[in-house]
Each structure stands twice: as structure tokens, then as C-alpha cells.
N, C-alpha and C. Protein backbone atom coordinates (compact mmCIF):
# COMPACT_ATOMS: atom_id res chain seq x y z
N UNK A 1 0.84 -1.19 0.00
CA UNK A 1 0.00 0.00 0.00
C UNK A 1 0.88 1.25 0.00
N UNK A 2 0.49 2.83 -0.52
CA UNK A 2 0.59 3.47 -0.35
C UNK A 2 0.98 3.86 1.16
N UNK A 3 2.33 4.70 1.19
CA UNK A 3 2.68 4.94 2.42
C UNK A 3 2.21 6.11 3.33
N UNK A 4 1.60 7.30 2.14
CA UNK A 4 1.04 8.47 2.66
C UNK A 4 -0.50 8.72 1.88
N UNK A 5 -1.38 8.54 2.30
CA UNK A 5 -2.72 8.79 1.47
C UNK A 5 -3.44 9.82 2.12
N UNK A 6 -4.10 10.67 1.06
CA UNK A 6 -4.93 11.65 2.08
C UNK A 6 -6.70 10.83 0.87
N UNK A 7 -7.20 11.50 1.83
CA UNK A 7 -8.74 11.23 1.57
C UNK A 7 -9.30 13.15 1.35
N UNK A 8 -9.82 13.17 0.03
CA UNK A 8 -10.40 14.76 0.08
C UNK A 8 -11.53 14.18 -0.03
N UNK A 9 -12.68 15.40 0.00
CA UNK A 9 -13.74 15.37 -0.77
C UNK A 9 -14.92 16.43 0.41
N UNK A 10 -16.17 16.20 -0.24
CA UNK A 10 -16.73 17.45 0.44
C UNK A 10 -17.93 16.67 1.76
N UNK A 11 -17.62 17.58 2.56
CA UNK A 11 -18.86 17.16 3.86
C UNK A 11 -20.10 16.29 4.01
N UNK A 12 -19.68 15.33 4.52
CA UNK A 12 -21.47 14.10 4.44
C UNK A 12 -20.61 13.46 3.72
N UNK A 13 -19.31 13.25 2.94
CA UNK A 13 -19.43 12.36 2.09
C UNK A 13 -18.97 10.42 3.19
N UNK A 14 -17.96 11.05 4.15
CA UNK A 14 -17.71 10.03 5.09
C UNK A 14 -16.18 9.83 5.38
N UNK A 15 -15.78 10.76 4.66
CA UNK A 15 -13.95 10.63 4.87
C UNK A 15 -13.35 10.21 5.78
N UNK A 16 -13.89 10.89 7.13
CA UNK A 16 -13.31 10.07 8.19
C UNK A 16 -13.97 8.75 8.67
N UNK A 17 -15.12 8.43 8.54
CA UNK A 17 -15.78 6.71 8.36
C UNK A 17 -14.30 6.18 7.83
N UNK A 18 -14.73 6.36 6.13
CA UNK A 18 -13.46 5.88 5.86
C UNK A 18 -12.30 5.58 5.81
N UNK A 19 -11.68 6.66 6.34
CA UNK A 19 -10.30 6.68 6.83
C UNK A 19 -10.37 5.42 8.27
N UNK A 20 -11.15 5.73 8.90
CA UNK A 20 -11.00 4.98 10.03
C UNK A 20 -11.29 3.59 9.49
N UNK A 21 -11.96 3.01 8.97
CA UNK A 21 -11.94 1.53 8.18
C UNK A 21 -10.54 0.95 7.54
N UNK A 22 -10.06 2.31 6.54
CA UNK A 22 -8.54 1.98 5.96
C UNK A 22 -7.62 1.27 7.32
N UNK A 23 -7.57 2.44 8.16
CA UNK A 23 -6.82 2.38 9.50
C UNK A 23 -7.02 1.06 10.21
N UNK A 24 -7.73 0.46 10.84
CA UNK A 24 -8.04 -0.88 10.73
C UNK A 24 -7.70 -2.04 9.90
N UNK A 25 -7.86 -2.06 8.51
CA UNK A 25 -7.27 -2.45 7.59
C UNK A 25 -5.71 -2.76 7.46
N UNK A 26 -4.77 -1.39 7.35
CA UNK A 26 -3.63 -1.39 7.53
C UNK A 26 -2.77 -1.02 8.18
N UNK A 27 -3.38 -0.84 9.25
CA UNK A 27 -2.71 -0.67 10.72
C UNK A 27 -2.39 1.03 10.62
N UNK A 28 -2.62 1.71 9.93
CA UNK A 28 -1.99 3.02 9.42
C UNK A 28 -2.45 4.38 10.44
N UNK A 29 -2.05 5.06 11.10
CA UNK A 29 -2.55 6.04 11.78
C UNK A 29 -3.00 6.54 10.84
N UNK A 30 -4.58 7.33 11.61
CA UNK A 30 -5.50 8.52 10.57
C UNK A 30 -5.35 9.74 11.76
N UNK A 31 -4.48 10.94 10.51
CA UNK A 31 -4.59 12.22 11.46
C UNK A 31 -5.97 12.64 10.30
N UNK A 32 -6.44 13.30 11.58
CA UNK A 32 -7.58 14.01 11.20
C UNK A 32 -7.20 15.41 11.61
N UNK A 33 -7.43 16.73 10.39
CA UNK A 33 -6.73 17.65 10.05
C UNK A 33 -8.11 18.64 10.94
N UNK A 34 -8.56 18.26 11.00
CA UNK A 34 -9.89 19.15 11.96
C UNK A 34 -9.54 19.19 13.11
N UNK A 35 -9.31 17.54 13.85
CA UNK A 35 -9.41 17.40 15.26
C UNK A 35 -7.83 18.10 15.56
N UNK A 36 -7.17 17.88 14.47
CA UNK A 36 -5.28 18.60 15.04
C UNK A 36 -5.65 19.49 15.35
N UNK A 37 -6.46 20.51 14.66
CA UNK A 37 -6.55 21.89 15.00
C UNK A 37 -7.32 22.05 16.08
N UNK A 38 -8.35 21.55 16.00
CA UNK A 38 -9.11 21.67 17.26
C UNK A 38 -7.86 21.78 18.37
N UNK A 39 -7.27 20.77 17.96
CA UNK A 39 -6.14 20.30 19.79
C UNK A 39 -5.46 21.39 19.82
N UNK A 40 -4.78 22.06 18.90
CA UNK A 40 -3.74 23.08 18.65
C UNK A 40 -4.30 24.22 19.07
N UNK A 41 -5.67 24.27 18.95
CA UNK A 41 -6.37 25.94 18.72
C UNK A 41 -7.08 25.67 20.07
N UNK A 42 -7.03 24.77 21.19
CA UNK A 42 -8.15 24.74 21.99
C UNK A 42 -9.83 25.14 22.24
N UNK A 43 -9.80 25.12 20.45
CA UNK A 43 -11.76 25.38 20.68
C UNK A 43 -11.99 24.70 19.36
N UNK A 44 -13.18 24.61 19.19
CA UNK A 44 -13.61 24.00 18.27
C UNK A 44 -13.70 24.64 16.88
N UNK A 45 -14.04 23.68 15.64
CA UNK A 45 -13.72 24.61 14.29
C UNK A 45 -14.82 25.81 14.21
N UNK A 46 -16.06 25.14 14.73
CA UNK A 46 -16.92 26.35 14.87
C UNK A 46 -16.28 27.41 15.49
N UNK A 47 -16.14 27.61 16.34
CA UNK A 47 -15.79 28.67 17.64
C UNK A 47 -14.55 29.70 16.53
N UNK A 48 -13.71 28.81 16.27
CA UNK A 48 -12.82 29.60 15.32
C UNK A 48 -13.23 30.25 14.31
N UNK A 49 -14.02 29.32 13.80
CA UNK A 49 -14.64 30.37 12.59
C UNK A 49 -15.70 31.25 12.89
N UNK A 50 -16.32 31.59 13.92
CA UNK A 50 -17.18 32.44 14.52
C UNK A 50 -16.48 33.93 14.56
N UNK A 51 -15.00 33.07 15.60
CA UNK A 51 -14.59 34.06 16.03
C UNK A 51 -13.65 35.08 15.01
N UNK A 52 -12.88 34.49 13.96
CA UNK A 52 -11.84 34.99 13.47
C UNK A 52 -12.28 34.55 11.50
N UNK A 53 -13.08 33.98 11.98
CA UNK A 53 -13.32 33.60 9.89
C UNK A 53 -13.02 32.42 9.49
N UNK A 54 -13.25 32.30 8.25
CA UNK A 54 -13.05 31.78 7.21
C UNK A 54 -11.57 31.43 6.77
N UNK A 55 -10.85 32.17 6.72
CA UNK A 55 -9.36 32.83 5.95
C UNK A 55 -8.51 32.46 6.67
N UNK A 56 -8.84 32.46 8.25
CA UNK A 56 -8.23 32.59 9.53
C UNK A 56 -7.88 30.84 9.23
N UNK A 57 -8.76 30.14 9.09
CA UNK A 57 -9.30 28.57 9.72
C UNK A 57 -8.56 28.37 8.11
N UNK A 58 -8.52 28.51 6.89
CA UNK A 58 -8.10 27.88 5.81
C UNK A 58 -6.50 28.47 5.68
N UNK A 59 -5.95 29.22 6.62
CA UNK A 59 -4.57 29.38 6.78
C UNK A 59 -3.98 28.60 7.93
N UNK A 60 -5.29 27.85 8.80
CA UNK A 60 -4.53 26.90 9.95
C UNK A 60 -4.45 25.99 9.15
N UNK A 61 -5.34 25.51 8.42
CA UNK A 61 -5.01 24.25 7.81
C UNK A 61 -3.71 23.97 7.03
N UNK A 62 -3.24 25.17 5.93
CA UNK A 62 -2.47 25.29 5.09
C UNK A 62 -1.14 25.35 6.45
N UNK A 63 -1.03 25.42 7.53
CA UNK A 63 0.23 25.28 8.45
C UNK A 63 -0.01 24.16 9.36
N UNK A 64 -0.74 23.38 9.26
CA UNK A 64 -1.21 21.74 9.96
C UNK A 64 -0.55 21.10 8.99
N UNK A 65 -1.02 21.46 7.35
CA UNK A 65 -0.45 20.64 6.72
C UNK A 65 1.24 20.84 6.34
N UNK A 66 1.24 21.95 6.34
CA UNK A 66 2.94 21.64 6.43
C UNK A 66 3.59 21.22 7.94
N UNK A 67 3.25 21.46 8.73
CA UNK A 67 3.95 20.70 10.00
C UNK A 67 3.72 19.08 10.41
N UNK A 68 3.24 18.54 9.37
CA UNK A 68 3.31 16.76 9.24
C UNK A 68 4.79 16.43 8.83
N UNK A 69 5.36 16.03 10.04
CA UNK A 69 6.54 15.01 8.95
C UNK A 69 6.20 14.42 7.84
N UNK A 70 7.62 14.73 6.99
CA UNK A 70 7.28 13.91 5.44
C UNK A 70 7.59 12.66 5.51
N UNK A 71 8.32 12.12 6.46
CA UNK A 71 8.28 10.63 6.39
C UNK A 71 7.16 9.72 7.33
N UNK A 72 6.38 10.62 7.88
CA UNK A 72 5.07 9.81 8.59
C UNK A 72 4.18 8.74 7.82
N UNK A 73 4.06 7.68 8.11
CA UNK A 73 3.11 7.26 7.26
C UNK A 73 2.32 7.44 7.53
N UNK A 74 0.82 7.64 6.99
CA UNK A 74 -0.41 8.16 7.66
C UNK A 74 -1.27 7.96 6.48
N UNK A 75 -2.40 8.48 7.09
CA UNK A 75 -3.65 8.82 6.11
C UNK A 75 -4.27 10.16 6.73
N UNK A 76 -4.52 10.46 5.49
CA UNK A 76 -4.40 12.20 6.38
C UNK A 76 -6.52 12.16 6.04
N UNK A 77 -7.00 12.54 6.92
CA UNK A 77 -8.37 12.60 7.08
C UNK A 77 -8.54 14.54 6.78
N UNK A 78 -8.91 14.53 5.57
CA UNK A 78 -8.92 16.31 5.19
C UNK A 78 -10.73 16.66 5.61
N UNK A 79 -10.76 17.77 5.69
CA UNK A 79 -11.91 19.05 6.32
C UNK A 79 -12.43 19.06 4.47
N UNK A 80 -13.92 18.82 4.76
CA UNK A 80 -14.09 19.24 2.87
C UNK A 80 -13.73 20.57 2.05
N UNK A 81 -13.49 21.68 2.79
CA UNK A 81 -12.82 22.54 2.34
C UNK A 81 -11.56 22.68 1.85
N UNK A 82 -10.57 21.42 2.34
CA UNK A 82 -8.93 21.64 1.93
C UNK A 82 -8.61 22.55 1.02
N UNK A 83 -9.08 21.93 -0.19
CA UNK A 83 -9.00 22.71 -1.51
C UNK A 83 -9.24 24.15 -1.34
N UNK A 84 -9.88 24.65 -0.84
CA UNK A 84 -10.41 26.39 -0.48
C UNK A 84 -9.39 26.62 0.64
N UNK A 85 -8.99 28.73 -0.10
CA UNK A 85 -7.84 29.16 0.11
C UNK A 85 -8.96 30.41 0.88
N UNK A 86 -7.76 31.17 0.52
CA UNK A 86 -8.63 32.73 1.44
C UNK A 86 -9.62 33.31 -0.02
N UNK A 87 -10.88 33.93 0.67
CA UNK A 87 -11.36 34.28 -0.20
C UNK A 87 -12.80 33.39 -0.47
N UNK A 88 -12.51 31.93 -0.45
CA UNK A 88 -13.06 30.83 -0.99
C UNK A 88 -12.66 30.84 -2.10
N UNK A 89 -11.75 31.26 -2.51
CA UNK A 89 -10.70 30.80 -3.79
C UNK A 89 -9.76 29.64 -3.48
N UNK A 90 -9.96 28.80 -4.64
CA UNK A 90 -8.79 27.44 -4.82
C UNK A 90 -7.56 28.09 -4.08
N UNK A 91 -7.18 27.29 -3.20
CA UNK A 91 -5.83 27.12 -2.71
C UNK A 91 -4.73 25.96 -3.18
N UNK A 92 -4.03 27.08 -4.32
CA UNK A 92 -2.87 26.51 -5.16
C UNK A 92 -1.93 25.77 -3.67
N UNK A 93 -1.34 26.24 -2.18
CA UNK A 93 -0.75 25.86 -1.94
C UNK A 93 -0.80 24.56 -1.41
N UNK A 94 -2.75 24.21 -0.86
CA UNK A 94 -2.70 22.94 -0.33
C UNK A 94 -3.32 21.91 -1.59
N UNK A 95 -3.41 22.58 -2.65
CA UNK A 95 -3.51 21.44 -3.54
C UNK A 95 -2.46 20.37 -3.92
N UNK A 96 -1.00 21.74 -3.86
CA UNK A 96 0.39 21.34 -4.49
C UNK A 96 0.68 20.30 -3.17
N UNK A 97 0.67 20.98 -1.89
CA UNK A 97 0.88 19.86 -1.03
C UNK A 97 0.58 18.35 -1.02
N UNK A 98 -1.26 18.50 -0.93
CA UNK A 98 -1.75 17.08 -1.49
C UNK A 98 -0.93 16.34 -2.89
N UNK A 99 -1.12 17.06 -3.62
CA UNK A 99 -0.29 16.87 -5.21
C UNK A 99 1.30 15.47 -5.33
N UNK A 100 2.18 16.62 -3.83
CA UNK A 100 3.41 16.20 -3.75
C UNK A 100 3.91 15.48 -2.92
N UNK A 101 2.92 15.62 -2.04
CA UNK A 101 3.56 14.64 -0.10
C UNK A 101 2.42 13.60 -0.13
N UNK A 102 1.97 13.23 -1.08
CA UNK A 102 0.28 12.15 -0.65
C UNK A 102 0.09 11.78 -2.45
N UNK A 103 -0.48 10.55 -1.97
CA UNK A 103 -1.24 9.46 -3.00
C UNK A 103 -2.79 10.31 -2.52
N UNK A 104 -3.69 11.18 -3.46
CA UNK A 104 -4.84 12.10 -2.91
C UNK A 104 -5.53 10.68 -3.34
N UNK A 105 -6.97 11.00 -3.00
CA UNK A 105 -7.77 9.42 -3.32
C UNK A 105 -9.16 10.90 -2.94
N UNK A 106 -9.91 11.61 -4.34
CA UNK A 106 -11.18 12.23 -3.70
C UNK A 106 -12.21 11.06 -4.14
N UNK A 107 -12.78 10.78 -2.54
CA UNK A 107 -14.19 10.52 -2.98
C UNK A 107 -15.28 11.22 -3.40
N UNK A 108 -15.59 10.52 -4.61
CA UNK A 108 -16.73 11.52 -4.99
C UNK A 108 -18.21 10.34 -4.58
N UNK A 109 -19.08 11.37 -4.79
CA UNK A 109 -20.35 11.29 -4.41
C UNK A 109 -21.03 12.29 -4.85
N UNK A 110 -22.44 11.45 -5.94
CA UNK A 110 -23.03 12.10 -6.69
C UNK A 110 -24.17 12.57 -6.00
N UNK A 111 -24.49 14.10 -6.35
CA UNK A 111 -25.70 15.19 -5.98
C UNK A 111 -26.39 14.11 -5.56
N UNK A 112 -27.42 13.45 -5.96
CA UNK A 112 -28.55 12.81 -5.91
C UNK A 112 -28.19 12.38 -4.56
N UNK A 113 -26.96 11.55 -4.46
CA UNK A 113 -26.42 11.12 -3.24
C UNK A 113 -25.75 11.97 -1.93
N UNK A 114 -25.49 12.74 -2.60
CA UNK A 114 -25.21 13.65 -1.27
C UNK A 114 -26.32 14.51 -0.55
N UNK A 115 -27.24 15.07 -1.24
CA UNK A 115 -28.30 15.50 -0.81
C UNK A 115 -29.27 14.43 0.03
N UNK A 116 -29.48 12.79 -0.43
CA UNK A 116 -29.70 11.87 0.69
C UNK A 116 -29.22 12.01 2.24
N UNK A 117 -27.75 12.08 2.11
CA UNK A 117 -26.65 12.24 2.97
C UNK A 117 -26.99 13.64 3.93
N UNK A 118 -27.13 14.90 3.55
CA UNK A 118 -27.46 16.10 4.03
C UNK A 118 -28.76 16.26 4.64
N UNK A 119 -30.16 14.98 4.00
CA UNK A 119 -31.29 15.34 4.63
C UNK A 119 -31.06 14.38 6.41
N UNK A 120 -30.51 13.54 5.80
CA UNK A 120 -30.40 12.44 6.60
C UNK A 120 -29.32 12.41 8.26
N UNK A 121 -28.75 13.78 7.80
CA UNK A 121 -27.66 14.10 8.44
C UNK A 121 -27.85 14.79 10.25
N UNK A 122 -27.41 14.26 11.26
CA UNK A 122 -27.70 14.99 12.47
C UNK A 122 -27.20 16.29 12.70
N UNK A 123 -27.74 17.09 12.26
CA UNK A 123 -27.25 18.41 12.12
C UNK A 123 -27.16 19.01 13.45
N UNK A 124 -28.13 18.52 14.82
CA UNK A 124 -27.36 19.16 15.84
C UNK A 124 -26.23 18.09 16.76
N UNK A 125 -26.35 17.07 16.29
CA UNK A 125 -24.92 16.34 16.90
C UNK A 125 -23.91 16.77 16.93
N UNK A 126 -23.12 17.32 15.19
CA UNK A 126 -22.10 17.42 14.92
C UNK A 126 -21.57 19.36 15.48
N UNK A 127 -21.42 19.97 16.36
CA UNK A 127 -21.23 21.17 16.62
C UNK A 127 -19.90 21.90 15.82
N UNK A 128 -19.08 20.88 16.20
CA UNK A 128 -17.79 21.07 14.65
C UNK A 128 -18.07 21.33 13.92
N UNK A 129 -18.65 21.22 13.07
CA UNK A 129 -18.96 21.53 11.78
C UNK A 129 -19.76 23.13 11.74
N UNK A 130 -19.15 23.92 11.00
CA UNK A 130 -19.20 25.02 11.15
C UNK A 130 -20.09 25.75 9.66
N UNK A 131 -21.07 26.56 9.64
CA UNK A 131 -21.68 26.89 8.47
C UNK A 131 -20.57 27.60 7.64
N UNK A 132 -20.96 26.89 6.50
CA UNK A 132 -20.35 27.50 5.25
C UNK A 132 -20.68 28.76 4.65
N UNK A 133 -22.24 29.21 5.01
CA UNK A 133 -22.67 30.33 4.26
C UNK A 133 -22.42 31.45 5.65
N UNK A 134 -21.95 32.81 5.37
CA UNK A 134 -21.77 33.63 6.46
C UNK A 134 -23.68 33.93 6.67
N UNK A 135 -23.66 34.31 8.14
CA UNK A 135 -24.98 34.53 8.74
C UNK A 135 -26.05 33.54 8.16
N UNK A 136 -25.98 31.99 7.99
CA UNK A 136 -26.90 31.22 7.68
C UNK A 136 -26.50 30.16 8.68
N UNK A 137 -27.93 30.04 9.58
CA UNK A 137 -28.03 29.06 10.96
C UNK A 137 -27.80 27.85 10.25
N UNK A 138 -27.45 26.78 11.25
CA UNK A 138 -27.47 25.39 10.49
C UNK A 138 -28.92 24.66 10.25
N UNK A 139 -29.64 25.52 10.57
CA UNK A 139 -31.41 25.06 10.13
C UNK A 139 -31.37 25.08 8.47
N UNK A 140 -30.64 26.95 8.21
CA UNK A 140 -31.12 27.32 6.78
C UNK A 140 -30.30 26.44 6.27
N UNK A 141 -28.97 26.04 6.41
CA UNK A 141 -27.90 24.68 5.73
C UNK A 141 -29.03 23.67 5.11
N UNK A 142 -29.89 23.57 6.49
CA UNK A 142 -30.08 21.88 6.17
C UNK A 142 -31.52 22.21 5.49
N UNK A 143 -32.07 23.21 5.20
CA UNK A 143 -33.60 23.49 4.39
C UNK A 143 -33.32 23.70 3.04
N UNK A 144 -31.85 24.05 3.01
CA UNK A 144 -31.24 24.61 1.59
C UNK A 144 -30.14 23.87 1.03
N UNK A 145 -30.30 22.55 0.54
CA UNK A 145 -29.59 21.50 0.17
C UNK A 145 -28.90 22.19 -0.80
N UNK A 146 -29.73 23.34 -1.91
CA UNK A 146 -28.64 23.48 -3.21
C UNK A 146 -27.96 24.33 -2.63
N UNK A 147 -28.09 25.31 -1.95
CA UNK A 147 -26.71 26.62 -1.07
C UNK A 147 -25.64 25.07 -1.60
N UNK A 148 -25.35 24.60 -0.04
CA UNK A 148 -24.38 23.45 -0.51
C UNK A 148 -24.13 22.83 -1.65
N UNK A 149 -24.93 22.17 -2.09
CA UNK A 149 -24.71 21.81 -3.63
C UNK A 149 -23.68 22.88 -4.34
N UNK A 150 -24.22 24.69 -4.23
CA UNK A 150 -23.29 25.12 -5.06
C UNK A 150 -21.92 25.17 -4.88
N UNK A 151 -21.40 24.80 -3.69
CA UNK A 151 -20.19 24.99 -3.14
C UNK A 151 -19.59 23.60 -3.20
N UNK A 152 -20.57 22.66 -3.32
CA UNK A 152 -19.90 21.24 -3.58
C UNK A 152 -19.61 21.52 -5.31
N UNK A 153 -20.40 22.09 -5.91
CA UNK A 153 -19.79 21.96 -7.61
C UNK A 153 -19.00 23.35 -7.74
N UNK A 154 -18.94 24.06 -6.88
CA UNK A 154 -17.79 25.22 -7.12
C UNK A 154 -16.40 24.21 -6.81
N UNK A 155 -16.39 23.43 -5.73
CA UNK A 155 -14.81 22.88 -5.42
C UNK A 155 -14.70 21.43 -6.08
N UNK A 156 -15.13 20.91 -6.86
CA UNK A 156 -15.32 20.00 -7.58
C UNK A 156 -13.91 19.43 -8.19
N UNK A 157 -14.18 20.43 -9.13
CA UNK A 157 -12.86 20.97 -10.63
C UNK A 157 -11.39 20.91 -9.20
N UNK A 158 -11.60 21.24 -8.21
CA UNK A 158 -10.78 21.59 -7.41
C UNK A 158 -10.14 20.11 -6.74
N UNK A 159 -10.86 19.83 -6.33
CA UNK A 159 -10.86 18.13 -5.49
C UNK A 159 -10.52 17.52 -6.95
N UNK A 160 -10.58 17.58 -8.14
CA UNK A 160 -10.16 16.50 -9.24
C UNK A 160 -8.66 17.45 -9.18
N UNK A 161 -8.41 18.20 -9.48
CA UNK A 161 -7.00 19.05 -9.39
C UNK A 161 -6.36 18.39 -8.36
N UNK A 162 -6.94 18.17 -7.34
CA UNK A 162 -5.61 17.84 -6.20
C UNK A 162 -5.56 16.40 -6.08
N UNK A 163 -6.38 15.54 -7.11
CA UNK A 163 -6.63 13.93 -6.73
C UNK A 163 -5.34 13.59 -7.90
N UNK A 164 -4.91 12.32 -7.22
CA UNK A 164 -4.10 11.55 -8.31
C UNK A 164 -5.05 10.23 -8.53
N UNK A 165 -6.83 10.19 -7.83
CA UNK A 165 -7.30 9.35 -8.64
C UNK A 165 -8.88 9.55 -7.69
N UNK A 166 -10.10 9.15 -8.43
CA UNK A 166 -11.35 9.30 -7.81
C UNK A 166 -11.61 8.33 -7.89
N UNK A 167 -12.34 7.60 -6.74
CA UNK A 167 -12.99 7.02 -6.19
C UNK A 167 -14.32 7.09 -6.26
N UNK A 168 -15.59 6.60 -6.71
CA UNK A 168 -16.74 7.26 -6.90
C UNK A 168 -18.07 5.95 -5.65
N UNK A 169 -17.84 6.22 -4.70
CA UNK A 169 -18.74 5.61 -3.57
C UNK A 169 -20.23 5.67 -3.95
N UNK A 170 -20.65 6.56 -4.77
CA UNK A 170 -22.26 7.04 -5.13
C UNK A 170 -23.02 5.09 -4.58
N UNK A 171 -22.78 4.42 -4.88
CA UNK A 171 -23.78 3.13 -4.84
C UNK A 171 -22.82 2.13 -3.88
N UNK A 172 -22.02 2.57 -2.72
CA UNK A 172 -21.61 1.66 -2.07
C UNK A 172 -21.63 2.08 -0.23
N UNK A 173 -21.29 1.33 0.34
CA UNK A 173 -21.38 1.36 1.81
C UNK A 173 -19.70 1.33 1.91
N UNK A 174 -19.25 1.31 3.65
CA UNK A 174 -17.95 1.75 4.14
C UNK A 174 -17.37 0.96 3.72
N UNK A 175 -17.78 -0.14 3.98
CA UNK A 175 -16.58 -1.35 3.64
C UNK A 175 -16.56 -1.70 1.97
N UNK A 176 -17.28 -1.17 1.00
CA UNK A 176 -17.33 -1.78 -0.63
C UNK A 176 -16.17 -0.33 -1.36
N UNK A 177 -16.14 0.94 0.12
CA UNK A 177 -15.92 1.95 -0.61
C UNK A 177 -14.09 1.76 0.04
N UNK A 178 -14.11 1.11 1.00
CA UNK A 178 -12.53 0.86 1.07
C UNK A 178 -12.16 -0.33 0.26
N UNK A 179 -12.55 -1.45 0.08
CA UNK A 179 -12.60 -2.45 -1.37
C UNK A 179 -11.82 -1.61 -2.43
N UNK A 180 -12.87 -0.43 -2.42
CA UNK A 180 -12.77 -0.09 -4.27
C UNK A 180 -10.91 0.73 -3.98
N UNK A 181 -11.24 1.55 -2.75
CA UNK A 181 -9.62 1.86 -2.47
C UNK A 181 -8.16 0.94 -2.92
N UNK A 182 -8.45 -0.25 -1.68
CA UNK A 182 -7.41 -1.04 -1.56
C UNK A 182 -7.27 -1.79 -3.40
N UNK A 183 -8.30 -2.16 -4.13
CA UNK A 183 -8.02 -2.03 -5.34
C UNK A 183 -7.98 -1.08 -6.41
N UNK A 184 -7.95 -0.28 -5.93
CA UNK A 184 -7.28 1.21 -6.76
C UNK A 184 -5.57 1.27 -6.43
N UNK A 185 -5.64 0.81 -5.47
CA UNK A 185 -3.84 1.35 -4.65
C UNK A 185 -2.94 -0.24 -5.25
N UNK A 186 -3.83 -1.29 -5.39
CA UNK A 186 -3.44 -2.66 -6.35
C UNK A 186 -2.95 -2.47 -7.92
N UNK A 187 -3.61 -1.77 -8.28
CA UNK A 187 -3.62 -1.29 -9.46
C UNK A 187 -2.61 -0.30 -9.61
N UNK A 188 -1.95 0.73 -8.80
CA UNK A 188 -1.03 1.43 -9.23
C UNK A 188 0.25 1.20 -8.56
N UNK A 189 0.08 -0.23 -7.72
CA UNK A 189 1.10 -0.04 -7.41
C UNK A 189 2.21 -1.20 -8.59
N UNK A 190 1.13 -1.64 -9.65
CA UNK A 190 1.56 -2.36 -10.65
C UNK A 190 2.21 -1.41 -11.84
């Protein structure tokens, strides 16, 4: 297997499910690039982005990800935003990162399917998870499936930019969608 893999892709899709299945699988530590920060920043991603933004929280990430040793093996569990820089403009620097220090693997997951995923979703469990739209409660998130939608097909083009291969889960469960992995990573490592 691949010695460094990151998992992209956008919110609801299950990245860290998955990652944590891989991890099991191949014994591989999963850093999760949310919870680092959380630990680093002592509050939660909400709280940060309340307090300081958007720009603030997509420049911690872009210095989480460079302070990973390059010889760690890992699986790096990414925030669906990775790809987004300041602005909500593509971030050339953590694409190149993913690009150069990681085997990227985006799962994709089609509209039809992610919007399942979003109705279905415990929206007051997860407090981490922080709204994407400025001044929109996580009620209006979850009444307004396309808001999201547009920001899942704005970073799209973006998540294929930073993948060295997609994965497409749309018609599978945790364990058929690490399957399709471990034979994706079979395949190139031929």
C-alpha cells in the first residue's frame, strides 16, 4: 500500500468513516486535520470560525499541513474545504501539497447522493462543523440543500486538481468503498 494517502472530498461524504476503516485495515494512523486543529487551537472549528473567519481557519489548515513530517506514514483525514484558500478561492498551496507529499484518493459522491446524505444528516450532533454560508443558521444549511450543492460543484474541478485518482462511492457502503480503495492502490502499485 501506499505509504502516505490523504482522503479529500466534500462534507457528508464520510472521509473520516473511511479513513477509520482503511486504519483498521492497515494498521496506518489517521490524522484528522480538523481534530489537530481543534487540539492546537483549543476550541472548536466552529468557535474559530465564529470568532476569526473563514481565511483565519483555511490558513490553519495550510500550516497543519505543512507541520506533518514527510516521512510519517499516515492517512491524512482532510476538512471538505482543503481545496479552499482565502477568499473561498482554490488554494494553489494545499492542492500542491496534497499533489506532492500524498497518493490524494477524492471521494466523490453524486448530488442525488449527497443530498440523501445532508437530509439524513444529524445536524445538531455534529457542533464542529461550522456553516459554510456567512450569517446562515445550520437550520437554513439543512432546508437549503442546493446553497451546498453550489459549493460542492464550485470545489469540484478543485478536489479533481488535487486527486491523483477518484474514487466514486455514489452506490456503495464503508466497507465496498474501502474495497474499491485497496483495489485502486493494487492497481497502481503495478
Amino acid at each position: 500500500m501506499k505509504k502516505r494517502i490523504a482522503l479529500i472530498g466534500f462534507r457528508f461524504i464520510g472521509k473520516s468513516t473511511l479513513s477509520g476503516e482503511l486504519s483498521r485495515r492497515w494498521g496506518m494512523p489517521v490524522v484528522s486535520m480538523d481534530d489537530g486543529i481543534e487540539k492546537s487551537q483549543g476550541v472548536s472549528i466552529a468557535d474559530i470560525v465564529v470568532a476569526k473567519g473563514w481565511d483565519y481557519f483555511r490558513e490553519l489548515e495550510l500550516s497543519f499541513m505543512e507541520k506533518i513530517p514527510p516521512a510519517m506514514e499516515l492517512i491524512l483525514d482532510t476538512g471538505g474545504g482543503v481545496v479552499e484558500g482565502k477568499s473561498g478561492e482554490k488554494s494553489i498551496e494545499k492542492i500542491d501539497i496534497l499533489k506532492k507529499k500524498y497518493f490524494t484518493i477524492f471521494i466523490y459522491l453524486s448530488e442525488d447522493k449527497l443530498k440523501v446524505r445532508m437530509k439524513h444528516a444529524d445536524w445538531g450532533k455534529n457542533t464542529q462543523r461550522p456553516r459554510l454560508g456567512s450569517g446562515l443558521s445550520p437550520v437554513v444549511e439543512k432546508d437549503n440543500p442546493e446553497y451546498l450543492l453550489g459549493i460542492y460543484r464550485k470545489r469540484l474541478s478543485w478536489y479533481q486538481e488535487a486527486a491523483h485518482a477518484v474514487v466514486d462511492i455514489s452506490d456503495a457502503g464503508v466497507r465496498e468503498s474501502a474495497d474499491r480503495i485497496e483495489h485502486l492502490l493494487r492497481k497502481e502499485k503495478k
